[in-house]
PDB file of N, CA and C in Angstrom:
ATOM      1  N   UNK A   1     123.737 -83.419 -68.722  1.00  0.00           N
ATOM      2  CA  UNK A   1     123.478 -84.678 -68.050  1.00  0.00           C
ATOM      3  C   UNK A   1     124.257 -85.789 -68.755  1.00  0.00           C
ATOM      4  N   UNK A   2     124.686 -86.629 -68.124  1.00  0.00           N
ATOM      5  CA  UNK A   2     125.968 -87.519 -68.479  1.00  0.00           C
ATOM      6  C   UNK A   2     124.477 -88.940 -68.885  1.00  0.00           C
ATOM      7  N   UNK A   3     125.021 -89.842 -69.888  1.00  0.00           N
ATOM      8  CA  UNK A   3     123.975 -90.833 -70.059  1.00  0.00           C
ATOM      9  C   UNK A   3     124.707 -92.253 -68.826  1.00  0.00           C
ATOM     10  N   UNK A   4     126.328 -91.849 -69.631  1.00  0.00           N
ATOM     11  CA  UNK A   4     126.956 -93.084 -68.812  1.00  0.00           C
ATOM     12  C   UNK A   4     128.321 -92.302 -68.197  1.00  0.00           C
ATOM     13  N   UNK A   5     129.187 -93.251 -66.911  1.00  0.00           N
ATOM     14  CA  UNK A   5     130.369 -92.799 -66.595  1.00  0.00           C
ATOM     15  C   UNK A   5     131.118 -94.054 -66.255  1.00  0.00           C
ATOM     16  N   UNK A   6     132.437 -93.214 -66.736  1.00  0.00           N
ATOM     17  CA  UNK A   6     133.297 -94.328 -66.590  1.00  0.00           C
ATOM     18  C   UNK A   6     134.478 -93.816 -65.623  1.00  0.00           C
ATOM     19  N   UNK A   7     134.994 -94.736 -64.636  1.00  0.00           N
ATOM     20  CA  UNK A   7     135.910 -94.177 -63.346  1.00  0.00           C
ATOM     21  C   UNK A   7     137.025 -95.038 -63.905  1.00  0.00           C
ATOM     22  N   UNK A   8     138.103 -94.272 -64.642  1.00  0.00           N
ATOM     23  CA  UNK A   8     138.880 -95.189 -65.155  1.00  0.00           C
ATOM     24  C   UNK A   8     139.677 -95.416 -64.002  1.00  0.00           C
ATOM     25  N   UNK A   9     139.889 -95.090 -62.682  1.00  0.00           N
ATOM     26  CA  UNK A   9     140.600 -95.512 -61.586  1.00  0.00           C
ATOM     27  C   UNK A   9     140.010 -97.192 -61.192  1.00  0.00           C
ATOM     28  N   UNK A  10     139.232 -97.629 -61.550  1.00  0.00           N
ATOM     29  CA  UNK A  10     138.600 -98.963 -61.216  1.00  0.00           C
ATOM     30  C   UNK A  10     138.534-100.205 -62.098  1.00  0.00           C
ATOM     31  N   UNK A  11     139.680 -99.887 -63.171  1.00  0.00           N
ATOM     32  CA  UNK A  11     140.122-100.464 -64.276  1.00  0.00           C
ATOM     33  C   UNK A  11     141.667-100.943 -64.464  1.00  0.00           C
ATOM     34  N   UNK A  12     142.425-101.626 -64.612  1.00  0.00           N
ATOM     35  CA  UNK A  12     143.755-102.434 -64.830  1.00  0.00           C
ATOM     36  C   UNK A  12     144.121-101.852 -65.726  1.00  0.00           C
ATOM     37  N   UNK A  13     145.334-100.976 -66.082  1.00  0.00           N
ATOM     38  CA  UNK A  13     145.670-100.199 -66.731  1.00  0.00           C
ATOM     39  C   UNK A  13     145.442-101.319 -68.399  1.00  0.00           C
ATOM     40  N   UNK A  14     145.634-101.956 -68.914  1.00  0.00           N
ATOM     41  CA  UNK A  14     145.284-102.456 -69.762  1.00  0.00           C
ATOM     42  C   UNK A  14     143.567-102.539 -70.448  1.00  0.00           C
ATOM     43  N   UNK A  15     143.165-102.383 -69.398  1.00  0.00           N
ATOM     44  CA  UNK A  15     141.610-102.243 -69.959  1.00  0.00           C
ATOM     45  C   UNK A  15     140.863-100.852 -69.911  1.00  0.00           C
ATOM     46  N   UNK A  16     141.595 -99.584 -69.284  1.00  0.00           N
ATOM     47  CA  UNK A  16     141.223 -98.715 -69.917  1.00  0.00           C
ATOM     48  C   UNK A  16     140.387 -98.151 -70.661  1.00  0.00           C
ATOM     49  N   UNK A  17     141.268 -98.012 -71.569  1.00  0.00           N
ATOM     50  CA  UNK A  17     141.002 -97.157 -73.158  1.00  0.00           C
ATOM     51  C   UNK A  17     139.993 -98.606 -73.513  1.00  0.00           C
ATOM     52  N   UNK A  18     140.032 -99.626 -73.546  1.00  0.00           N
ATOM     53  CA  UNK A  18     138.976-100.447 -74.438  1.00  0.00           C
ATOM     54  C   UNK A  18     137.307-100.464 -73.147  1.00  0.00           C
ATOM     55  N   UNK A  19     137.378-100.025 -72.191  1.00  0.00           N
ATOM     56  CA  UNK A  19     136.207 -99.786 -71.268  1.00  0.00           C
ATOM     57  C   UNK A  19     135.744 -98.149 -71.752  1.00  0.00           C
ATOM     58  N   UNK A  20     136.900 -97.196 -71.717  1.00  0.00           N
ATOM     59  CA  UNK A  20     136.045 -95.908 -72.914  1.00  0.00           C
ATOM     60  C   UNK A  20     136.124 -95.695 -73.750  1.00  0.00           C
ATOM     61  N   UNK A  21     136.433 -96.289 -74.882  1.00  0.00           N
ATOM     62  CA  UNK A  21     135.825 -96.636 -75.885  1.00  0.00           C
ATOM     63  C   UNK A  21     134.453 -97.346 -76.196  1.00  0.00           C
ATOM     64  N   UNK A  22     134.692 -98.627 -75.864  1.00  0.00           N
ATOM     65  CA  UNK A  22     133.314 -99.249 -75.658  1.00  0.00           C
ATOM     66  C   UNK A  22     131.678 -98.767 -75.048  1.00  0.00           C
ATOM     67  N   UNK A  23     132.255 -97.842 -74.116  1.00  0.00           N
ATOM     68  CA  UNK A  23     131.414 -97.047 -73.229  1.00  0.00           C
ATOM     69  C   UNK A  23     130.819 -95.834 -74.744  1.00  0.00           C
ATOM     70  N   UNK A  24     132.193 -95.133 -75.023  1.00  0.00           N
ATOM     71  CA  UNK A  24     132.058 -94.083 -76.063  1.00  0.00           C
ATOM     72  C   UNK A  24     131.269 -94.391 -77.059  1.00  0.00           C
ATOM     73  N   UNK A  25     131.539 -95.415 -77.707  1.00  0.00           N
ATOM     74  CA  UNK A  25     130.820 -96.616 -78.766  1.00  0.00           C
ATOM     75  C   UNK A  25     129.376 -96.795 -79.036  1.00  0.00           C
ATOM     76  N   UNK A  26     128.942 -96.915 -77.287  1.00  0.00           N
ATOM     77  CA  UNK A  26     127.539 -96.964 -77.080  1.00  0.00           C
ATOM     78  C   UNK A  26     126.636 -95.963 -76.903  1.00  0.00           C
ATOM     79  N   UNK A  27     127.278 -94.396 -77.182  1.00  0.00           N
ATOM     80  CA  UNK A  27     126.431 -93.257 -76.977  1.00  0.00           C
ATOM     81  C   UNK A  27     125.637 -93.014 -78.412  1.00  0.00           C
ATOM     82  N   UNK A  28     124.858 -92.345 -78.187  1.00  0.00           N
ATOM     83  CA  UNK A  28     124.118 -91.882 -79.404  1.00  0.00           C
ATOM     84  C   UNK A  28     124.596 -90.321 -79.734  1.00  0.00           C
ATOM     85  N   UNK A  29     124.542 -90.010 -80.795  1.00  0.00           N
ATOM     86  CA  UNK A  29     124.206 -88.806 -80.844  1.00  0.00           C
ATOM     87  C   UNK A  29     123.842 -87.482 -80.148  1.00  0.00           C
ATOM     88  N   UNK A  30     124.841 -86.849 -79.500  1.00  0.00           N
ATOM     89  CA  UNK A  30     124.585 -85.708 -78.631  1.00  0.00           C
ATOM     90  C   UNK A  30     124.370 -86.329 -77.334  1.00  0.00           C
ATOM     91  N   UNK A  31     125.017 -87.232 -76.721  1.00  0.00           N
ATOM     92  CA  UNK A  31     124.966 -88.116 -75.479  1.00  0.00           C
ATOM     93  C   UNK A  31     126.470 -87.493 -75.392  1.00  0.00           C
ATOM     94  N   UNK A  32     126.525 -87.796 -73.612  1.00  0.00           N
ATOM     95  CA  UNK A  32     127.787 -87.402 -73.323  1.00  0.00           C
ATOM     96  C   UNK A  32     128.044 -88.170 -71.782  1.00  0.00           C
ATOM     97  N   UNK A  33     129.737 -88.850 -72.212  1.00  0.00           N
ATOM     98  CA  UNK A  33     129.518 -89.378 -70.942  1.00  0.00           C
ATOM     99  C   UNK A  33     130.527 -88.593 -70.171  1.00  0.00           C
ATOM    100  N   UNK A  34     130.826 -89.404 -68.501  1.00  0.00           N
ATOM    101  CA  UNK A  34     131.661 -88.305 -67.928  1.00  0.00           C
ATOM    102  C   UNK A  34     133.074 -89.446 -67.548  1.00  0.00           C
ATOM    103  N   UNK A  35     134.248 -89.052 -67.454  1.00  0.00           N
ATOM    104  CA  UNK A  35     135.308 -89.815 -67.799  1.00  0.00           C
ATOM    105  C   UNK A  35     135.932 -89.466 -66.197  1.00  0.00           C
ATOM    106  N   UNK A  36     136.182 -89.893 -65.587  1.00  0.00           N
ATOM    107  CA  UNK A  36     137.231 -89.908 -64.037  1.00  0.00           C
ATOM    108  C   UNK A  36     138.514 -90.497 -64.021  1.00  0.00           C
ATOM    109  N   UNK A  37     139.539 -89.918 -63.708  1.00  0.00           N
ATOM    110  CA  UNK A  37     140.659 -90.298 -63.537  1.00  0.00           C
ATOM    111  C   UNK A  37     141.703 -89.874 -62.601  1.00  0.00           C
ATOM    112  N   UNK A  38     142.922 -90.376 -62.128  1.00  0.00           N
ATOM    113  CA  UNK A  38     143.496 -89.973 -61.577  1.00  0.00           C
ATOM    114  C   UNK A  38     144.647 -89.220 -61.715  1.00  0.00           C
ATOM    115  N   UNK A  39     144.780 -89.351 -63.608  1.00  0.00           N
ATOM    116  CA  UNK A  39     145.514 -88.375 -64.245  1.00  0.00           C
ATOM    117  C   UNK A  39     145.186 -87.546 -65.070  1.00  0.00           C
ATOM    118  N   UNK A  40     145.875 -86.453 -65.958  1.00  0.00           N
ATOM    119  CA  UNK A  40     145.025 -85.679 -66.808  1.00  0.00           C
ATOM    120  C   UNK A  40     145.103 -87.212 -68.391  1.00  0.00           C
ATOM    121  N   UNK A  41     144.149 -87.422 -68.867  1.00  0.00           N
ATOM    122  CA  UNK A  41     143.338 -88.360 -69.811  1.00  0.00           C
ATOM    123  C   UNK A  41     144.181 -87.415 -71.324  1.00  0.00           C
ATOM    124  N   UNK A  42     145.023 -86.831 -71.069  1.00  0.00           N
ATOM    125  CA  UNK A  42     145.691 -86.085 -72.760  1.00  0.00           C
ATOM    126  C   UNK A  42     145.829 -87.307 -73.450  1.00  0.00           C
ATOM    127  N   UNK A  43     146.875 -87.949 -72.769  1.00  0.00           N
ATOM    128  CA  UNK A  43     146.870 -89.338 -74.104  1.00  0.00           C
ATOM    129  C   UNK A  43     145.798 -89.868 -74.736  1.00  0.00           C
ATOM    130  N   UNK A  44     144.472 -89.849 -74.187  1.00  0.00           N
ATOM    131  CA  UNK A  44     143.193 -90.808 -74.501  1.00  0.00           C
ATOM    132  C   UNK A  44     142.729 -89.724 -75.685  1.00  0.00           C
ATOM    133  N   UNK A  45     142.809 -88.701 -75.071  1.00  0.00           N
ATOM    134  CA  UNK A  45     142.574 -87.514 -76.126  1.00  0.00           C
ATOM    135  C   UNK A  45     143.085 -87.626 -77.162  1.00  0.00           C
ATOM    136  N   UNK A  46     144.555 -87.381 -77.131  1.00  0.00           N
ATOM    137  CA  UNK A  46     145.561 -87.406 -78.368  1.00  0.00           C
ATOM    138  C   UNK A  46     144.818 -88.583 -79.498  1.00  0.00           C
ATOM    139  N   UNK A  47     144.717 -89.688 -78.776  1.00  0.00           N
ATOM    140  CA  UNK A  47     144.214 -91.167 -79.932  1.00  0.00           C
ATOM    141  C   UNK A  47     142.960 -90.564 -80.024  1.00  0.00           C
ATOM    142  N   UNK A  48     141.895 -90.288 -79.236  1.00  0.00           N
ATOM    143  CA  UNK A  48     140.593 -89.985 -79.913  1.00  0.00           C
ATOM    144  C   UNK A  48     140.674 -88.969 -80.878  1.00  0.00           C
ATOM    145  N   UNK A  49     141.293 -87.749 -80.977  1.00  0.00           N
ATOM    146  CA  UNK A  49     141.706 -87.013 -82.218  1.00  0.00           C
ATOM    147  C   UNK A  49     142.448 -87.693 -83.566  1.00  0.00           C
ATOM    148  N   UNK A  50     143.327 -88.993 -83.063  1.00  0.00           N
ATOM    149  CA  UNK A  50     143.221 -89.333 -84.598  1.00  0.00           C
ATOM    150  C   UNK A  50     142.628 -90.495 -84.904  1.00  0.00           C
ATOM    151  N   UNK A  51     142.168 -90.770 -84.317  1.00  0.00           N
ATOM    152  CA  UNK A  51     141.159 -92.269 -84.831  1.00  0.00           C
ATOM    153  C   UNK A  51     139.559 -91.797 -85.092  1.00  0.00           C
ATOM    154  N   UNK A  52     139.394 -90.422 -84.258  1.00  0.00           N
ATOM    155  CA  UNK A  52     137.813 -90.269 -84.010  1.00  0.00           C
ATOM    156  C   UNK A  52     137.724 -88.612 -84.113  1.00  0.00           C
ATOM    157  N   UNK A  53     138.345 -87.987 -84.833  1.00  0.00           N
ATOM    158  CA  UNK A  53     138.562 -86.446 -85.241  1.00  0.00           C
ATOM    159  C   UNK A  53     136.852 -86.375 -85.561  1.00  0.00           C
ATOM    160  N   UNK A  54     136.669 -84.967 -84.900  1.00  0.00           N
ATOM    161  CA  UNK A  54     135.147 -84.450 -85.912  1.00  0.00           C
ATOM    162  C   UNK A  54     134.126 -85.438 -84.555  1.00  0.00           C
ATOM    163  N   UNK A  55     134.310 -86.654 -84.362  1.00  0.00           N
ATOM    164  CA  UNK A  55     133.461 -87.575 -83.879  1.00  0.00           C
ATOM    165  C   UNK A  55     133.132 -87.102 -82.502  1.00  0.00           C
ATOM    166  N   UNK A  56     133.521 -86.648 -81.995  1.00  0.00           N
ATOM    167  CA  UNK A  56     133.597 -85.867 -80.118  1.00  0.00           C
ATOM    168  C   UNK A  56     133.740 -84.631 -79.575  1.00  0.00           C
ATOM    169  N   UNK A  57     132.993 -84.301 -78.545  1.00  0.00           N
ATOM    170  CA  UNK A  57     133.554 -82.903 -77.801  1.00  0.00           C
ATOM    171  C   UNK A  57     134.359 -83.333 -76.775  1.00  0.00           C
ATOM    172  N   UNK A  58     135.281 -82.699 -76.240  1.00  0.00           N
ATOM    173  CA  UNK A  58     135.785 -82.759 -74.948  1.00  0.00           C
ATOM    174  C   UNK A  58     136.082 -81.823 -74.119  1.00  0.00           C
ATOM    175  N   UNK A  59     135.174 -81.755 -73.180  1.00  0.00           N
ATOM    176  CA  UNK A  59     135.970 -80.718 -71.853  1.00  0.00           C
ATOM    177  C   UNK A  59     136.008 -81.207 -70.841  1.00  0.00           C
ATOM    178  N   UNK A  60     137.272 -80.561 -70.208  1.00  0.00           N
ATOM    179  CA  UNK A  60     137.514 -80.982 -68.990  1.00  0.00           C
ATOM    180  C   UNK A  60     136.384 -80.100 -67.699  1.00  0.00           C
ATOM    181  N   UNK A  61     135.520 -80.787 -67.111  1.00  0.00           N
ATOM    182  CA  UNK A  61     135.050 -80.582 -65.583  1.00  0.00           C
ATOM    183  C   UNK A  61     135.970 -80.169 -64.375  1.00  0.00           C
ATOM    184  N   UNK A  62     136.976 -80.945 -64.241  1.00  0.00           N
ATOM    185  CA  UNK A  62     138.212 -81.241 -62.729  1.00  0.00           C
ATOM    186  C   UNK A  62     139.473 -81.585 -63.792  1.00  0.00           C
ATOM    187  N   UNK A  63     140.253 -81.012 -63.041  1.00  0.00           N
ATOM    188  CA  UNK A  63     141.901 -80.944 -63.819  1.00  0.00           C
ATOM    189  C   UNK A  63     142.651 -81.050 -62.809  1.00  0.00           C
ATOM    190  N   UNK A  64     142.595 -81.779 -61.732  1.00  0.00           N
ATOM    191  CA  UNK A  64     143.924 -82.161 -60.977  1.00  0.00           C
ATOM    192  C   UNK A  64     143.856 -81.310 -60.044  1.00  0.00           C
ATOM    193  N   UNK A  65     144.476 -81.801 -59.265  1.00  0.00           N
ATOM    194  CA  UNK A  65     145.772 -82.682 -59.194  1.00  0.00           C
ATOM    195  C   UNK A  65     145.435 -84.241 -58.535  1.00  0.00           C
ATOM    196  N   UNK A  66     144.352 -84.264 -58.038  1.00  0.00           N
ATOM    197  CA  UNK A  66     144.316 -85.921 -57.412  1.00  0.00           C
ATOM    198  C   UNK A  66     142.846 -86.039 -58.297  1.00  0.00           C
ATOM    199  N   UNK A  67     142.547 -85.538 -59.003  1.00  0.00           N
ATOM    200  CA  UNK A  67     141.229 -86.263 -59.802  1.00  0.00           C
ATOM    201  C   UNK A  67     140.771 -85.369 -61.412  1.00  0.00           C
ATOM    202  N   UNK A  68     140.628 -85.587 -62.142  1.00  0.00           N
ATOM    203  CA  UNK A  68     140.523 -85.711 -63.601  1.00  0.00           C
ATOM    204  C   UNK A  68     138.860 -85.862 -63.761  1.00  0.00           C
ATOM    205  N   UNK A  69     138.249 -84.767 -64.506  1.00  0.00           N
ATOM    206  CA  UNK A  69     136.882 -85.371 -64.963  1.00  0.00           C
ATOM    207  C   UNK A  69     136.813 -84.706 -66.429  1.00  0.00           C
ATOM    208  N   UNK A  70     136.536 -85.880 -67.490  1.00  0.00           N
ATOM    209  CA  UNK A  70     135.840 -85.022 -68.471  1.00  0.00           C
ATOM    210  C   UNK A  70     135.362 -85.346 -69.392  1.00  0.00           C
ATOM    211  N   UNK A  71     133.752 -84.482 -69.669  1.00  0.00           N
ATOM    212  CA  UNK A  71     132.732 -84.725 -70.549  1.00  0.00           C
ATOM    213  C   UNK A  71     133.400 -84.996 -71.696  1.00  0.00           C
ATOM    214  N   UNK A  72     132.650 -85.964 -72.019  1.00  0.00           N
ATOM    215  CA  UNK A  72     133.241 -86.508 -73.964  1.00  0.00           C
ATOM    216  C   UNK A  72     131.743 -86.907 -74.179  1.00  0.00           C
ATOM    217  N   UNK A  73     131.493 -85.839 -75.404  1.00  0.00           N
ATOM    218  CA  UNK A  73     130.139 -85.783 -76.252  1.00  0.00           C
ATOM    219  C   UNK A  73     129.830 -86.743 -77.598  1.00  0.00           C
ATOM    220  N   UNK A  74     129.251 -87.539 -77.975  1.00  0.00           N
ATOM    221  CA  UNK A  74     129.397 -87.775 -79.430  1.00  0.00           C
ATOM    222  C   UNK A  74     128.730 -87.135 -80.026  1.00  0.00           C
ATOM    223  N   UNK A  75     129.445 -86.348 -80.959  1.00  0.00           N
ATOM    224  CA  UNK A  75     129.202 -85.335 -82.332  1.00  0.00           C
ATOM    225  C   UNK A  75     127.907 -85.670 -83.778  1.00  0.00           C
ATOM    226  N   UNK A  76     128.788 -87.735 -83.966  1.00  0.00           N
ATOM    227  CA  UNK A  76     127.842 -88.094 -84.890  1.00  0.00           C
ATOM    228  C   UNK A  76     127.849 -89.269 -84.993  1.00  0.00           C
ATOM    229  N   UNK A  77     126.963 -90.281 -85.793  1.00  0.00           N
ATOM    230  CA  UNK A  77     126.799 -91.813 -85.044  1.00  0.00           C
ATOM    231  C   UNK A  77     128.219 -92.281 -86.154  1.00  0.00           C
ATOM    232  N   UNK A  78     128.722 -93.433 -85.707  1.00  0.00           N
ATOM    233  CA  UNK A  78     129.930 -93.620 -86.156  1.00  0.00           C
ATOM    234  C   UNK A  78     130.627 -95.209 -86.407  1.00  0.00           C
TER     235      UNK A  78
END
């Protein structure tokens, strides 16, 4: 069960990553939210592995080609 979701299609490419983050920010412990997009989210990944290694799960739900979903867990409070 997802606590929160974020449809990054409904966001200005500039606000993005600081809407999941912020979103990410606010989970607790073993909360997981669900991420939507219209591309595959690797880049968001790539930075959450080095800014936030250890800190997250991620799997992908939907992998394309016109929609992107995927659970991002927090691991530990941070």
């Amino acid at each position: 069960m997802f606590v929160k979701k974020v449809d990054a299609r409904e966001y200005e490419p500039k606000d993005k990553h600081r809407v999941i983050f912020e979103t990410f920010d606010s989970l607790k412990t073993g909360e997981k939210m669900e991420l939507t997009n219209d591309h595959d989210p690797k880049p968001l990944h790539y930075q959450m592995l080095a800014e936030m290694e250890g800190q997250f799960q991620w799997e992908y739900l939907e992998e394309g080609p016109e929609v992107w979903r995927v659970s991002i867990g927090k691991k530990i409070d941070g």
